[in-house]
N, C-alpha and C. Protein backbone atom coordinates (compact mmCIF):
# COMPACT_ATOMS: atom_id res chain seq x y z
N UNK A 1 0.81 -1.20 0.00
CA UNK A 1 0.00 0.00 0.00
C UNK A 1 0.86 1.27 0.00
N UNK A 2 1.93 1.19 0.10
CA UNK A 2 2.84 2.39 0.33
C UNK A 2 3.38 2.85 -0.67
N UNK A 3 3.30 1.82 -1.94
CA UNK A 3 3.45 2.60 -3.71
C UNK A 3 2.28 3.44 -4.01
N UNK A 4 1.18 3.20 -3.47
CA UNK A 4 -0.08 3.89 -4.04
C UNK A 4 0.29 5.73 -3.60
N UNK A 5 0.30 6.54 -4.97
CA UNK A 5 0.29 7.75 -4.66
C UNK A 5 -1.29 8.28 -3.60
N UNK A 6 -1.11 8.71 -2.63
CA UNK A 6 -2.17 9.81 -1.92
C UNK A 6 -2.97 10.65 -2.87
N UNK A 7 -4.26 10.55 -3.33
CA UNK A 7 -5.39 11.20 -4.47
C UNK A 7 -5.16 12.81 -3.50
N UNK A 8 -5.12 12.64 -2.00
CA UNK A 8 -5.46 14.14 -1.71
C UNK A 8 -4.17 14.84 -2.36
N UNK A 9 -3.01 14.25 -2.02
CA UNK A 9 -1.88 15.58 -2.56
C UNK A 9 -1.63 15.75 -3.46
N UNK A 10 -2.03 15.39 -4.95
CA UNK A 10 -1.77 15.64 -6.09
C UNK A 10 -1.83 16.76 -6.44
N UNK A 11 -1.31 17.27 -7.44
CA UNK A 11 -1.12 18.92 -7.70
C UNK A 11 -2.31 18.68 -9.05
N UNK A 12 -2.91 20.67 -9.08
CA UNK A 12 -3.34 21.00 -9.86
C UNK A 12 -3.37 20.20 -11.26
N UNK A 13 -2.29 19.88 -11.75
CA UNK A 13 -1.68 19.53 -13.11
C UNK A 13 -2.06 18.00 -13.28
N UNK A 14 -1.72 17.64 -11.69
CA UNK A 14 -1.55 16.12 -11.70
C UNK A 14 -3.96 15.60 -11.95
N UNK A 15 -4.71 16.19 -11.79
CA UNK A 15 -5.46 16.00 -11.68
C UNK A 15 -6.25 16.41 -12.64
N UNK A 16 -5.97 17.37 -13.74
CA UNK A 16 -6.57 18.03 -14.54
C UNK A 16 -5.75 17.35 -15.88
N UNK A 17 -4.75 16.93 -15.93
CA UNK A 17 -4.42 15.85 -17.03
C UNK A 17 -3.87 14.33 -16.33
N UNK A 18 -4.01 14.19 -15.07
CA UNK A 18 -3.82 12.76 -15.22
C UNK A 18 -2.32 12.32 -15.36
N UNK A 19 -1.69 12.76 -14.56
CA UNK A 19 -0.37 12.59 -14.44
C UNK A 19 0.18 11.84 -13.66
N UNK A 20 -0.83 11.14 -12.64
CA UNK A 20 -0.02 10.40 -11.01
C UNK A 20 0.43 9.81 -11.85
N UNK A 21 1.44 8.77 -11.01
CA UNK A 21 2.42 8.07 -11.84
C UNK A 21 1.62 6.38 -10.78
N UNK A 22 1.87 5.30 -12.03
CA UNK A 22 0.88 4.38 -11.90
C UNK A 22 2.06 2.76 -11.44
N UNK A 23 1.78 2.70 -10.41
CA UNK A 23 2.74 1.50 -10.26
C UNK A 23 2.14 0.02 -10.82
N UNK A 24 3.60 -0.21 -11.47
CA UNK A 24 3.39 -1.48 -12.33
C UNK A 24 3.91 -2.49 -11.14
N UNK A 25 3.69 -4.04 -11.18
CA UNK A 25 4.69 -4.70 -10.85
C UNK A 25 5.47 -5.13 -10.95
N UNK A 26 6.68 -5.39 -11.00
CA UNK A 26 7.82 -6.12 -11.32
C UNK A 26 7.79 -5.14 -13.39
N UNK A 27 8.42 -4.49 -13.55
CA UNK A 27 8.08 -3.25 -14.62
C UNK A 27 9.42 -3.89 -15.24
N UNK A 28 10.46 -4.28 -14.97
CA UNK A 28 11.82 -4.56 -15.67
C UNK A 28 11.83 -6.01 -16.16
N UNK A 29 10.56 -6.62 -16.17
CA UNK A 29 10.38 -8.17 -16.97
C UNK A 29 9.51 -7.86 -18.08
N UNK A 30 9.24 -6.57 -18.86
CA UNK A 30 8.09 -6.22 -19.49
C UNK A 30 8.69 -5.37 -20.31
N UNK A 31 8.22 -5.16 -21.67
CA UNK A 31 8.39 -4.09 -22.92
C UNK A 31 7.31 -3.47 -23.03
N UNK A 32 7.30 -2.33 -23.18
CA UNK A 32 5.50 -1.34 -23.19
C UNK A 32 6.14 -1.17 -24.71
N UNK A 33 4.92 -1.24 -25.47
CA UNK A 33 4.89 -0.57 -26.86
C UNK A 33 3.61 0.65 -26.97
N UNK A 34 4.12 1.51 -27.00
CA UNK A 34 2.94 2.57 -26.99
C UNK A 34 2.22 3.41 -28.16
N UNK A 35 1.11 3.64 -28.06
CA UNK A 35 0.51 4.31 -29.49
C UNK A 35 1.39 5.58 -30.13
N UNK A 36 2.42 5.99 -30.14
CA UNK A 36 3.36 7.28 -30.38
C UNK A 36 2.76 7.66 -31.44
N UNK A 37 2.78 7.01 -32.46
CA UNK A 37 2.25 7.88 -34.11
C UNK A 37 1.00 8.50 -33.66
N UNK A 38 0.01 8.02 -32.89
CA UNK A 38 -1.25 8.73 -32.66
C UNK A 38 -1.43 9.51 -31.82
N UNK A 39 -0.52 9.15 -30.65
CA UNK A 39 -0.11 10.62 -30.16
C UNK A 39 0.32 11.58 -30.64
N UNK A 40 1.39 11.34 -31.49
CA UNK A 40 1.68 12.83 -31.84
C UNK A 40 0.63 13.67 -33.39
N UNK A 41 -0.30 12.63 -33.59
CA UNK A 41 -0.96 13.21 -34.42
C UNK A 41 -2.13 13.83 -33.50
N UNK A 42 -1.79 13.81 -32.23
CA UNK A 42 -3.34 14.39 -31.59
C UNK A 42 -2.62 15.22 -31.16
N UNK A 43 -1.35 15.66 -30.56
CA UNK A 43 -0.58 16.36 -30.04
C UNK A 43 -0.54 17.69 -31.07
N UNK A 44 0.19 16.90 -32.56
CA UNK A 44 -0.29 18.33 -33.67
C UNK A 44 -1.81 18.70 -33.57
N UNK A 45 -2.46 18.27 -32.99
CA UNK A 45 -4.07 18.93 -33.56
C UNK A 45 -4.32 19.75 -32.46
N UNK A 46 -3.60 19.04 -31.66
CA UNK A 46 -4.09 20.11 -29.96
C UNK A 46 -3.19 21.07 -30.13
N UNK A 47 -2.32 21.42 -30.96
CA UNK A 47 -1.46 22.49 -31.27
C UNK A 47 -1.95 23.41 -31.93
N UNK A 48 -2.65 22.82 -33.55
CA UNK A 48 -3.73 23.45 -34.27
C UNK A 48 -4.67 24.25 -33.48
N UNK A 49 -5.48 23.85 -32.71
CA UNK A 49 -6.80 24.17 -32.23
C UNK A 49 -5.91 25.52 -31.24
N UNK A 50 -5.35 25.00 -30.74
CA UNK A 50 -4.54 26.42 -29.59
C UNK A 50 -4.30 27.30 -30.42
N UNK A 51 -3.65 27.47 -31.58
CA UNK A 51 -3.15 28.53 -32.13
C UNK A 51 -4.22 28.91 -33.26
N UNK A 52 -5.12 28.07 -33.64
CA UNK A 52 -6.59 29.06 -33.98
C UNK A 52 -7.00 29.58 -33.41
N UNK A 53 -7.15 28.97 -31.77
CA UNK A 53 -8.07 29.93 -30.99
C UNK A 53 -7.46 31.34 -30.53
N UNK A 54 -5.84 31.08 -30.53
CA UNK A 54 -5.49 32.66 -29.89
C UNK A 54 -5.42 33.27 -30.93
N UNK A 55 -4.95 33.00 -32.27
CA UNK A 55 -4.50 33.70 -33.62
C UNK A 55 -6.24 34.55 -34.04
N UNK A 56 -7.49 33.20 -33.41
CA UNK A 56 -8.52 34.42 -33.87
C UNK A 56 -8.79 35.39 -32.88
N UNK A 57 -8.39 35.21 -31.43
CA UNK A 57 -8.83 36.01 -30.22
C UNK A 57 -7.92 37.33 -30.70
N UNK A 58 -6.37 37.16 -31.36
CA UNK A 58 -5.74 38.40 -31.61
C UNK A 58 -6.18 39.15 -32.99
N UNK A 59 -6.81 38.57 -33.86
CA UNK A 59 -6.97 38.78 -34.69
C UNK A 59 -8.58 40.10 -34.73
N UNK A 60 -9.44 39.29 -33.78
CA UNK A 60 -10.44 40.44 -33.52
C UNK A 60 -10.02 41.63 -32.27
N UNK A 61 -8.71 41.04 -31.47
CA UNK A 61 -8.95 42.00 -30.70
C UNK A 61 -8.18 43.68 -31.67
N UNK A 62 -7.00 43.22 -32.62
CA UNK A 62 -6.17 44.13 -33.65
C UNK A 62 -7.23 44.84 -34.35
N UNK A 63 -8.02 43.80 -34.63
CA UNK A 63 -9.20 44.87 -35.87
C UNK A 63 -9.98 45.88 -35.09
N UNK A 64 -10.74 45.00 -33.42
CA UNK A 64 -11.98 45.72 -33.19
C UNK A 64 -11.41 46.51 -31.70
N UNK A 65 -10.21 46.06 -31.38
CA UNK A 65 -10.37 46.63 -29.87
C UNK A 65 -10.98 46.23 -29.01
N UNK A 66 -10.10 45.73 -27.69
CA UNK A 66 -11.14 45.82 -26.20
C UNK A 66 -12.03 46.56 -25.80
N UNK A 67 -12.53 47.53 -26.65
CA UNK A 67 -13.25 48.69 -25.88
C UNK A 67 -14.97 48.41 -27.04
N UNK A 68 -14.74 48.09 -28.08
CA UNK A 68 -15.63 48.13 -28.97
C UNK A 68 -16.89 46.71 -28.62
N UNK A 69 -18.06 47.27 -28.54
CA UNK A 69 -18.75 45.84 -28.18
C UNK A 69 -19.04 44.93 -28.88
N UNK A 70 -18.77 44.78 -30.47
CA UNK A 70 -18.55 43.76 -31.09
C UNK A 70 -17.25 42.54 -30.21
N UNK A 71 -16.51 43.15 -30.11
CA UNK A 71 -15.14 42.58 -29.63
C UNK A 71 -15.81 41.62 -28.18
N UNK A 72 -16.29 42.31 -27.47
CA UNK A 72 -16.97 41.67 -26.13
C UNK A 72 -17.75 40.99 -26.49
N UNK A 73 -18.51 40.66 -27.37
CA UNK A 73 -19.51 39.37 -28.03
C UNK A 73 -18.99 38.71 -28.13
N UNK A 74 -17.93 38.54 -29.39
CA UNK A 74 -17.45 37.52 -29.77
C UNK A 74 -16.22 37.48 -29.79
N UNK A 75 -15.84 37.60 -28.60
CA UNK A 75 -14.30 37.20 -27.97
C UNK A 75 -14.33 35.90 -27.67
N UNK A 76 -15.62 35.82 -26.95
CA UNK A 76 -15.80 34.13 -26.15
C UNK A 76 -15.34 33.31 -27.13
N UNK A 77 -16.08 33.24 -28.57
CA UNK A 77 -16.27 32.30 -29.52
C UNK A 77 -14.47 32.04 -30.04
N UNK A 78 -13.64 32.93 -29.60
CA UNK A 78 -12.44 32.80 -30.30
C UNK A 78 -12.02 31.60 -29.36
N UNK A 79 -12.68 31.43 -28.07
CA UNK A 79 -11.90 30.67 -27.12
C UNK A 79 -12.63 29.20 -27.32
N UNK A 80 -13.08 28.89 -28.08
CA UNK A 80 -14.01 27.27 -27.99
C UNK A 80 -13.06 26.71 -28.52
N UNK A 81 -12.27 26.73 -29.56
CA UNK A 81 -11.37 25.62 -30.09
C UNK A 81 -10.16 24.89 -29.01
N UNK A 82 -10.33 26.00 -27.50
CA UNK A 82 -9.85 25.52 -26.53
C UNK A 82 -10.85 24.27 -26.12
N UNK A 83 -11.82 24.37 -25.83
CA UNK A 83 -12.05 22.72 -25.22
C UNK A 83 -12.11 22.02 -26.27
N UNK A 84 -12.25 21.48 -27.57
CA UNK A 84 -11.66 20.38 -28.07
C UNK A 84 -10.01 20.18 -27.86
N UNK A 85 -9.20 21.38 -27.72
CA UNK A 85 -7.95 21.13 -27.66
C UNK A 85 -7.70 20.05 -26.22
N UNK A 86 -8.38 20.45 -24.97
CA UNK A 86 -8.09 20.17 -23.81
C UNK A 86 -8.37 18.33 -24.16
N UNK A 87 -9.60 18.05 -24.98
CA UNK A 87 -9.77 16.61 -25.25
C UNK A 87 -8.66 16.12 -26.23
N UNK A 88 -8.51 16.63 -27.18
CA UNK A 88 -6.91 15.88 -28.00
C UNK A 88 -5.87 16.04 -27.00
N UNK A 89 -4.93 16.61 -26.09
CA UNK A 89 -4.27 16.67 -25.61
C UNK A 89 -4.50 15.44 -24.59
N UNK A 90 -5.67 15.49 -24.14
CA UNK A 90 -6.06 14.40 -22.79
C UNK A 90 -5.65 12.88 -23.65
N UNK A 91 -6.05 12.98 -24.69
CA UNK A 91 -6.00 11.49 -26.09
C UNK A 91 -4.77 11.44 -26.08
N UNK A 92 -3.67 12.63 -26.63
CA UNK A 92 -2.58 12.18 -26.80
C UNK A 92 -1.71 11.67 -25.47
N UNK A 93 -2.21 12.46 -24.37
CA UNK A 93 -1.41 11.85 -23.07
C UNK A 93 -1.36 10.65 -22.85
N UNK A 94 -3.30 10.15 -23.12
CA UNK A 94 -3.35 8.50 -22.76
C UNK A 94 -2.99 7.46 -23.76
N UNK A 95 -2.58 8.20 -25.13
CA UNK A 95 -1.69 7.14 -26.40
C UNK A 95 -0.28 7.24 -25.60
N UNK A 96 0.43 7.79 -24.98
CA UNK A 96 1.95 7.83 -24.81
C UNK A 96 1.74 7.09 -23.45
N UNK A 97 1.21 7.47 -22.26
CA UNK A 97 0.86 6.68 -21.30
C UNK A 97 0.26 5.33 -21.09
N UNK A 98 -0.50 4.85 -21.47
CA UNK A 98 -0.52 3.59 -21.89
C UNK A 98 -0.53 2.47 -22.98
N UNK A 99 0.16 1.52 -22.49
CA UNK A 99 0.87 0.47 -23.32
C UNK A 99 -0.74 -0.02 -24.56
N UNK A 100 -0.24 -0.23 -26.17
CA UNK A 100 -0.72 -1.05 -26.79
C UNK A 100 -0.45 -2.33 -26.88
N UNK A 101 0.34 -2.70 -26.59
CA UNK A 101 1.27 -4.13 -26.86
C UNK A 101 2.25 -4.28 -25.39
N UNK A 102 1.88 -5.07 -24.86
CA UNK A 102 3.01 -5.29 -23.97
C UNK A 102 3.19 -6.91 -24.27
N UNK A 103 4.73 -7.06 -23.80
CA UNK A 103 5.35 -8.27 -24.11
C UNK A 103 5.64 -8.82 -22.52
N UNK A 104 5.25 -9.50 -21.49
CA UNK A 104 5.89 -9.97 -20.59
C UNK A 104 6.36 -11.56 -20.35
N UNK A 105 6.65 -12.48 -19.31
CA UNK A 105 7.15 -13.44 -19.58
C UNK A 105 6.15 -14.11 -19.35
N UNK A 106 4.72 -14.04 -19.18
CA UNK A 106 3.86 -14.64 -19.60
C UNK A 106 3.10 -15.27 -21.34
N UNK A 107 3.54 -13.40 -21.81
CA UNK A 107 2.99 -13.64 -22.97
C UNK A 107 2.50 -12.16 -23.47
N UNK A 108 1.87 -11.73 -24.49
CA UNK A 108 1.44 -10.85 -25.57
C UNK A 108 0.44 -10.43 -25.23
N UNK A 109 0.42 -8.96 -24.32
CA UNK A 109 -0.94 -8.65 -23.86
C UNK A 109 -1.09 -7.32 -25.00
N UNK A 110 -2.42 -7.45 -25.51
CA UNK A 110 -2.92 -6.35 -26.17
C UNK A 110 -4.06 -5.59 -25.66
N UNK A 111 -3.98 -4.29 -25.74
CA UNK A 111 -5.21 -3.01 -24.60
C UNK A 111 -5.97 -2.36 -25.69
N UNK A 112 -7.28 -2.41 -25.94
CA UNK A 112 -7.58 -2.08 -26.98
C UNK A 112 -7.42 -0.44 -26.64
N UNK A 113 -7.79 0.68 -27.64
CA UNK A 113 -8.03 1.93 -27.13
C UNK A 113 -9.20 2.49 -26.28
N UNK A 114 -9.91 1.56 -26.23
CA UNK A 114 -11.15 2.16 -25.32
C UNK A 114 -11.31 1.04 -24.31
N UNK A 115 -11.30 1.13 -22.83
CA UNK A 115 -11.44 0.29 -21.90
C UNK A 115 -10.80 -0.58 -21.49
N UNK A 116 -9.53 -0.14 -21.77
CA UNK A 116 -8.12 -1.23 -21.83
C UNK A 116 -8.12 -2.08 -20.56
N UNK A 117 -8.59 -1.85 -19.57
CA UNK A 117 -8.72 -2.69 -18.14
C UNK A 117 -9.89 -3.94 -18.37
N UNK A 118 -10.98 -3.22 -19.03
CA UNK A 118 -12.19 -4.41 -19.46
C UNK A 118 -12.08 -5.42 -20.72
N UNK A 119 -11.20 -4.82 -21.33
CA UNK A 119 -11.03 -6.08 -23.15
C UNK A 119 -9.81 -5.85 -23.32
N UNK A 120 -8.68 -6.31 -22.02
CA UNK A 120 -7.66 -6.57 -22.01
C UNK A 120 -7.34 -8.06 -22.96
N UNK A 121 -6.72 -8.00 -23.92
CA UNK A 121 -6.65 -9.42 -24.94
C UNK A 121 -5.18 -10.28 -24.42
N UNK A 122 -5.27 -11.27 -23.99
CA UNK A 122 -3.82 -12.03 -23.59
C UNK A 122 -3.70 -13.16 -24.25
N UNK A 123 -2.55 -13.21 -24.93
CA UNK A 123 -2.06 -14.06 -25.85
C UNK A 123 -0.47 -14.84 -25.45
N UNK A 124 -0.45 -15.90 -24.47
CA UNK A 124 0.10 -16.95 -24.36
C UNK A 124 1.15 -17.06 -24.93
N UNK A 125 2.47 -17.97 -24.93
CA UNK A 125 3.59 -17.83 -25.79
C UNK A 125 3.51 -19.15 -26.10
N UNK A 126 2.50 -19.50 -25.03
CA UNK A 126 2.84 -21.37 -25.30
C UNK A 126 1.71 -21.60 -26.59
N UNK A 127 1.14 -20.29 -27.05
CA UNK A 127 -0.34 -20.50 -27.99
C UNK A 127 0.49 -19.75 -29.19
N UNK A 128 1.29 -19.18 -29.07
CA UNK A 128 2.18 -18.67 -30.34
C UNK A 128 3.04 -19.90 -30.96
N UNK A 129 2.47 -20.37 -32.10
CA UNK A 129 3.90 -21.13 -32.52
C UNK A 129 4.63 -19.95 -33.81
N UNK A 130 3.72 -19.14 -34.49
CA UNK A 130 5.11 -18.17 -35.22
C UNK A 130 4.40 -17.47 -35.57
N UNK A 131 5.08 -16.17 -36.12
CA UNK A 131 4.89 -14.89 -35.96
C UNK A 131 4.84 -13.77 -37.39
N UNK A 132 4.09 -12.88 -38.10
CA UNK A 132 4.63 -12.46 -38.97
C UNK A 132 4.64 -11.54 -39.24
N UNK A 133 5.96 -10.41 -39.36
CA UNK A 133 5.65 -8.18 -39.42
C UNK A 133 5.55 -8.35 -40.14
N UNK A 134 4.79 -7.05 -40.79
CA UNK A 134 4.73 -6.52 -41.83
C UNK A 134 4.96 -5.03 -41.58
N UNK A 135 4.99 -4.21 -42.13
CA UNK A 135 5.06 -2.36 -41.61
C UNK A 135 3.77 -2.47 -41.03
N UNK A 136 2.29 -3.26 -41.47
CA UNK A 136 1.30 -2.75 -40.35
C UNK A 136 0.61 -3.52 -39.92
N UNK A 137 0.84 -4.88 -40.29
CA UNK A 137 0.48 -6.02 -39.50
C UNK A 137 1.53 -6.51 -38.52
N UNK A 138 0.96 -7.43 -37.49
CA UNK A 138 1.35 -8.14 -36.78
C UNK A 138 0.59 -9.30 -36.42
N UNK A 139 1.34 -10.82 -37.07
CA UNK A 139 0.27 -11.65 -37.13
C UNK A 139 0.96 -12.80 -36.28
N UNK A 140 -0.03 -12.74 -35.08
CA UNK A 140 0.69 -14.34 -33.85
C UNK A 140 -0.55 -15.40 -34.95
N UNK A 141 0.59 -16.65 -35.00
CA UNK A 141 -0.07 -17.50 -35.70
C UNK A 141 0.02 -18.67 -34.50
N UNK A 142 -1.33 -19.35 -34.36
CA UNK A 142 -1.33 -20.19 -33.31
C UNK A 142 -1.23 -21.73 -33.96
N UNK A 143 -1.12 -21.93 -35.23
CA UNK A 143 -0.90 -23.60 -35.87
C UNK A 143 0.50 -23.36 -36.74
N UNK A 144 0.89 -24.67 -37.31
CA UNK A 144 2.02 -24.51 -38.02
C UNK A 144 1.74 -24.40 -39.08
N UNK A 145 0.39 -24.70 -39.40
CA UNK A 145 -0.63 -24.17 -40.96
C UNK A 145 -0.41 -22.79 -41.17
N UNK A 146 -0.24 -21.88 -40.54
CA UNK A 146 -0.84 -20.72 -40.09
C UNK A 146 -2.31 -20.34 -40.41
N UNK A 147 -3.48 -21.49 -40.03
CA UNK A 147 -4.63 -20.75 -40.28
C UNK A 147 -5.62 -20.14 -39.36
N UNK A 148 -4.95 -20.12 -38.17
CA UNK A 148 -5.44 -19.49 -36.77
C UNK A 148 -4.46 -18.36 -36.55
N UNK A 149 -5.21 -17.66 -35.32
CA UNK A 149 -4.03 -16.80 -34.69
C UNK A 149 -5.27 -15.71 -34.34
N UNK A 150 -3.58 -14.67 -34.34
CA UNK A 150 -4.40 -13.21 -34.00
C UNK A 150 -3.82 -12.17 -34.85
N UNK A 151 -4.47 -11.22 -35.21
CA UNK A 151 -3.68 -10.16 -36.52
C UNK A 151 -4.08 -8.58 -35.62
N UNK A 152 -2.74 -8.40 -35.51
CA UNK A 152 -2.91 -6.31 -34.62
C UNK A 152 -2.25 -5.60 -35.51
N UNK A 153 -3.05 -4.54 -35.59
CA UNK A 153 -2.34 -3.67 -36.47
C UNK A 153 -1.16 -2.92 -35.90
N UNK A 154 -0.21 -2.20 -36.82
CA UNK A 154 1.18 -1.93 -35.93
C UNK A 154 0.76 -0.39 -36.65
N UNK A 155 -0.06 0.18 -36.95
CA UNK A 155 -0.40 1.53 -37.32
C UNK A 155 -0.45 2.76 -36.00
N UNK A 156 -0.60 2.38 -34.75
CA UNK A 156 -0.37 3.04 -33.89
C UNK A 156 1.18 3.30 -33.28
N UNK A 157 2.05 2.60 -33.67
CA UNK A 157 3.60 2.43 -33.46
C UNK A 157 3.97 2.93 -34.33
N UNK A 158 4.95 3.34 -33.49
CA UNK A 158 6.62 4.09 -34.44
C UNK A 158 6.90 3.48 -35.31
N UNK A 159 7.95 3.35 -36.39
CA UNK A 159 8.41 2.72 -37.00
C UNK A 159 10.03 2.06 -35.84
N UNK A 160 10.61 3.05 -35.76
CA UNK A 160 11.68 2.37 -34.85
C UNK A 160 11.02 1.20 -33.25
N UNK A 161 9.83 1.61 -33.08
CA UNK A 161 9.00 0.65 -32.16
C UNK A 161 9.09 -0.85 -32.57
N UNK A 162 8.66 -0.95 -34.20
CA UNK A 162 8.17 -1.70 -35.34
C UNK A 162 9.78 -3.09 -34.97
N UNK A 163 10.44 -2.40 -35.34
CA UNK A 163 11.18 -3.22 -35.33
C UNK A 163 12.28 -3.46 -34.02
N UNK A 164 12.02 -2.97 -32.75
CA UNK A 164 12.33 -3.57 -31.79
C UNK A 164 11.26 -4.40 -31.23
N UNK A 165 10.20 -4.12 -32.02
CA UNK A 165 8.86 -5.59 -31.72
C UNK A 165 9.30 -6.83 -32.04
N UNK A 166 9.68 -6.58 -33.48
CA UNK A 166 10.45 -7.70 -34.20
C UNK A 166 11.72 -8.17 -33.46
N UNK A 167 12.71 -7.84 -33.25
CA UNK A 167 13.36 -8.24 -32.01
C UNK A 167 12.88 -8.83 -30.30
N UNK A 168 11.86 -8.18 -30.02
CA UNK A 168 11.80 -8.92 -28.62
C UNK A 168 11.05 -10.11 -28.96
N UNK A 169 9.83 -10.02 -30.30
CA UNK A 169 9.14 -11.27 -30.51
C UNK A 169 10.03 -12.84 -31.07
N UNK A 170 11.29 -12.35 -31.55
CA UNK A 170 11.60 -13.16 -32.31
C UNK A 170 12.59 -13.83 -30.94
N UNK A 171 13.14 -12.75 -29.85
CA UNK A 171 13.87 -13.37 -28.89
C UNK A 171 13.00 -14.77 -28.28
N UNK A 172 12.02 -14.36 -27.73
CA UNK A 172 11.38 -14.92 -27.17
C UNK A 172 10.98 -16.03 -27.56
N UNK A 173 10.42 -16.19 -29.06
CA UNK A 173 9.97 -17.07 -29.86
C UNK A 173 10.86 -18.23 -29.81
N UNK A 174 12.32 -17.52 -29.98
CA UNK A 174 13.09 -18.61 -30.42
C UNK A 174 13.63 -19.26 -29.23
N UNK A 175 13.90 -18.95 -27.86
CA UNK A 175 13.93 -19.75 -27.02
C UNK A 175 12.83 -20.76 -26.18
N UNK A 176 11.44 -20.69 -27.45
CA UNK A 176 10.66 -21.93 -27.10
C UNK A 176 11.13 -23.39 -28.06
């Protein structure tokens, strides 16, 4: 009980994006593969949306002035592209923060993007007999036919991710 961070002392920051830090167990028998490409494509959009919203807030305040009551109408409206931003930013935190693919010495756990605690997918090593990348597949084949298995897409991963997948899968593989 003494890893669990305290909910009361968390700071401002830590509570408004979700920052406590989350204890794993035993964390150094495990590879996290994380959604990065989709983070940082939500990361550019939450960038987008910020710099529309101030570029139009400066843009009416240059033309109309703080003093003019057009300007006091529709100042607000310059500020809305802030709360979609606050939701892409929250998306991209939880693509970099939690694992799509983890590898432990059990076996091949996959988290889907929505409800990763409830349709947690676990895939066995002793149910893997071989394996096959592609740039955006990833296919555990469970016969020596290969006409079973499981197929994940590798479209949420890096490319340099891509192929240290291919390395830890093939370690593993080959010392069965």
């Amino acid at each position: 009980m003494a890893d669990q961070p305290d909910i009361t002392k968390r700071t401002f920051f830590e509570r408004l994006f979700g920052l406590s830090p989350k204890a794993v167990a035993e964390s150094h028998k495990e590879l996290r593969f994380t959604r990065t490409r989709q983070a940082s494509q939500f990361f550019i959009l939450t960038a987008f949306l910020l710099v529309l919203g101030v570029a139009s807030f400066v843009a009416l305040y240059v033309s109309w002035g703080p003093k003019d009551l057009d300007f006091r109408l529709y100042a607000w409206f310059c500020l809305t592209p802030l709360i979609p931003s606050y939701f892409t930013l929250r998306l991209a935190i939880h693509c970099v923060r939690y694992a799509y693919i983890l590898l432990t010495p059990m076996g091949v756990e996959v988290f889907p993007f929505f409800q990763p605690e409830k349709n947690l997918q676990i895939i066995f090593w002793q149910e893997v007999d071989s394996f096959d990348i592609s740039p955006s597949l990833l296919t555990l084949h469970s016969s020596p036919e290969k006409t079973s298995g499981t197929v994940l897409t590798l479209k949420p991963l890096a490319p340099a991710q891509i192929s240290l997948l291919r390395k830890a899968i093939e370690a593993r593989t080959n010392h069965n």
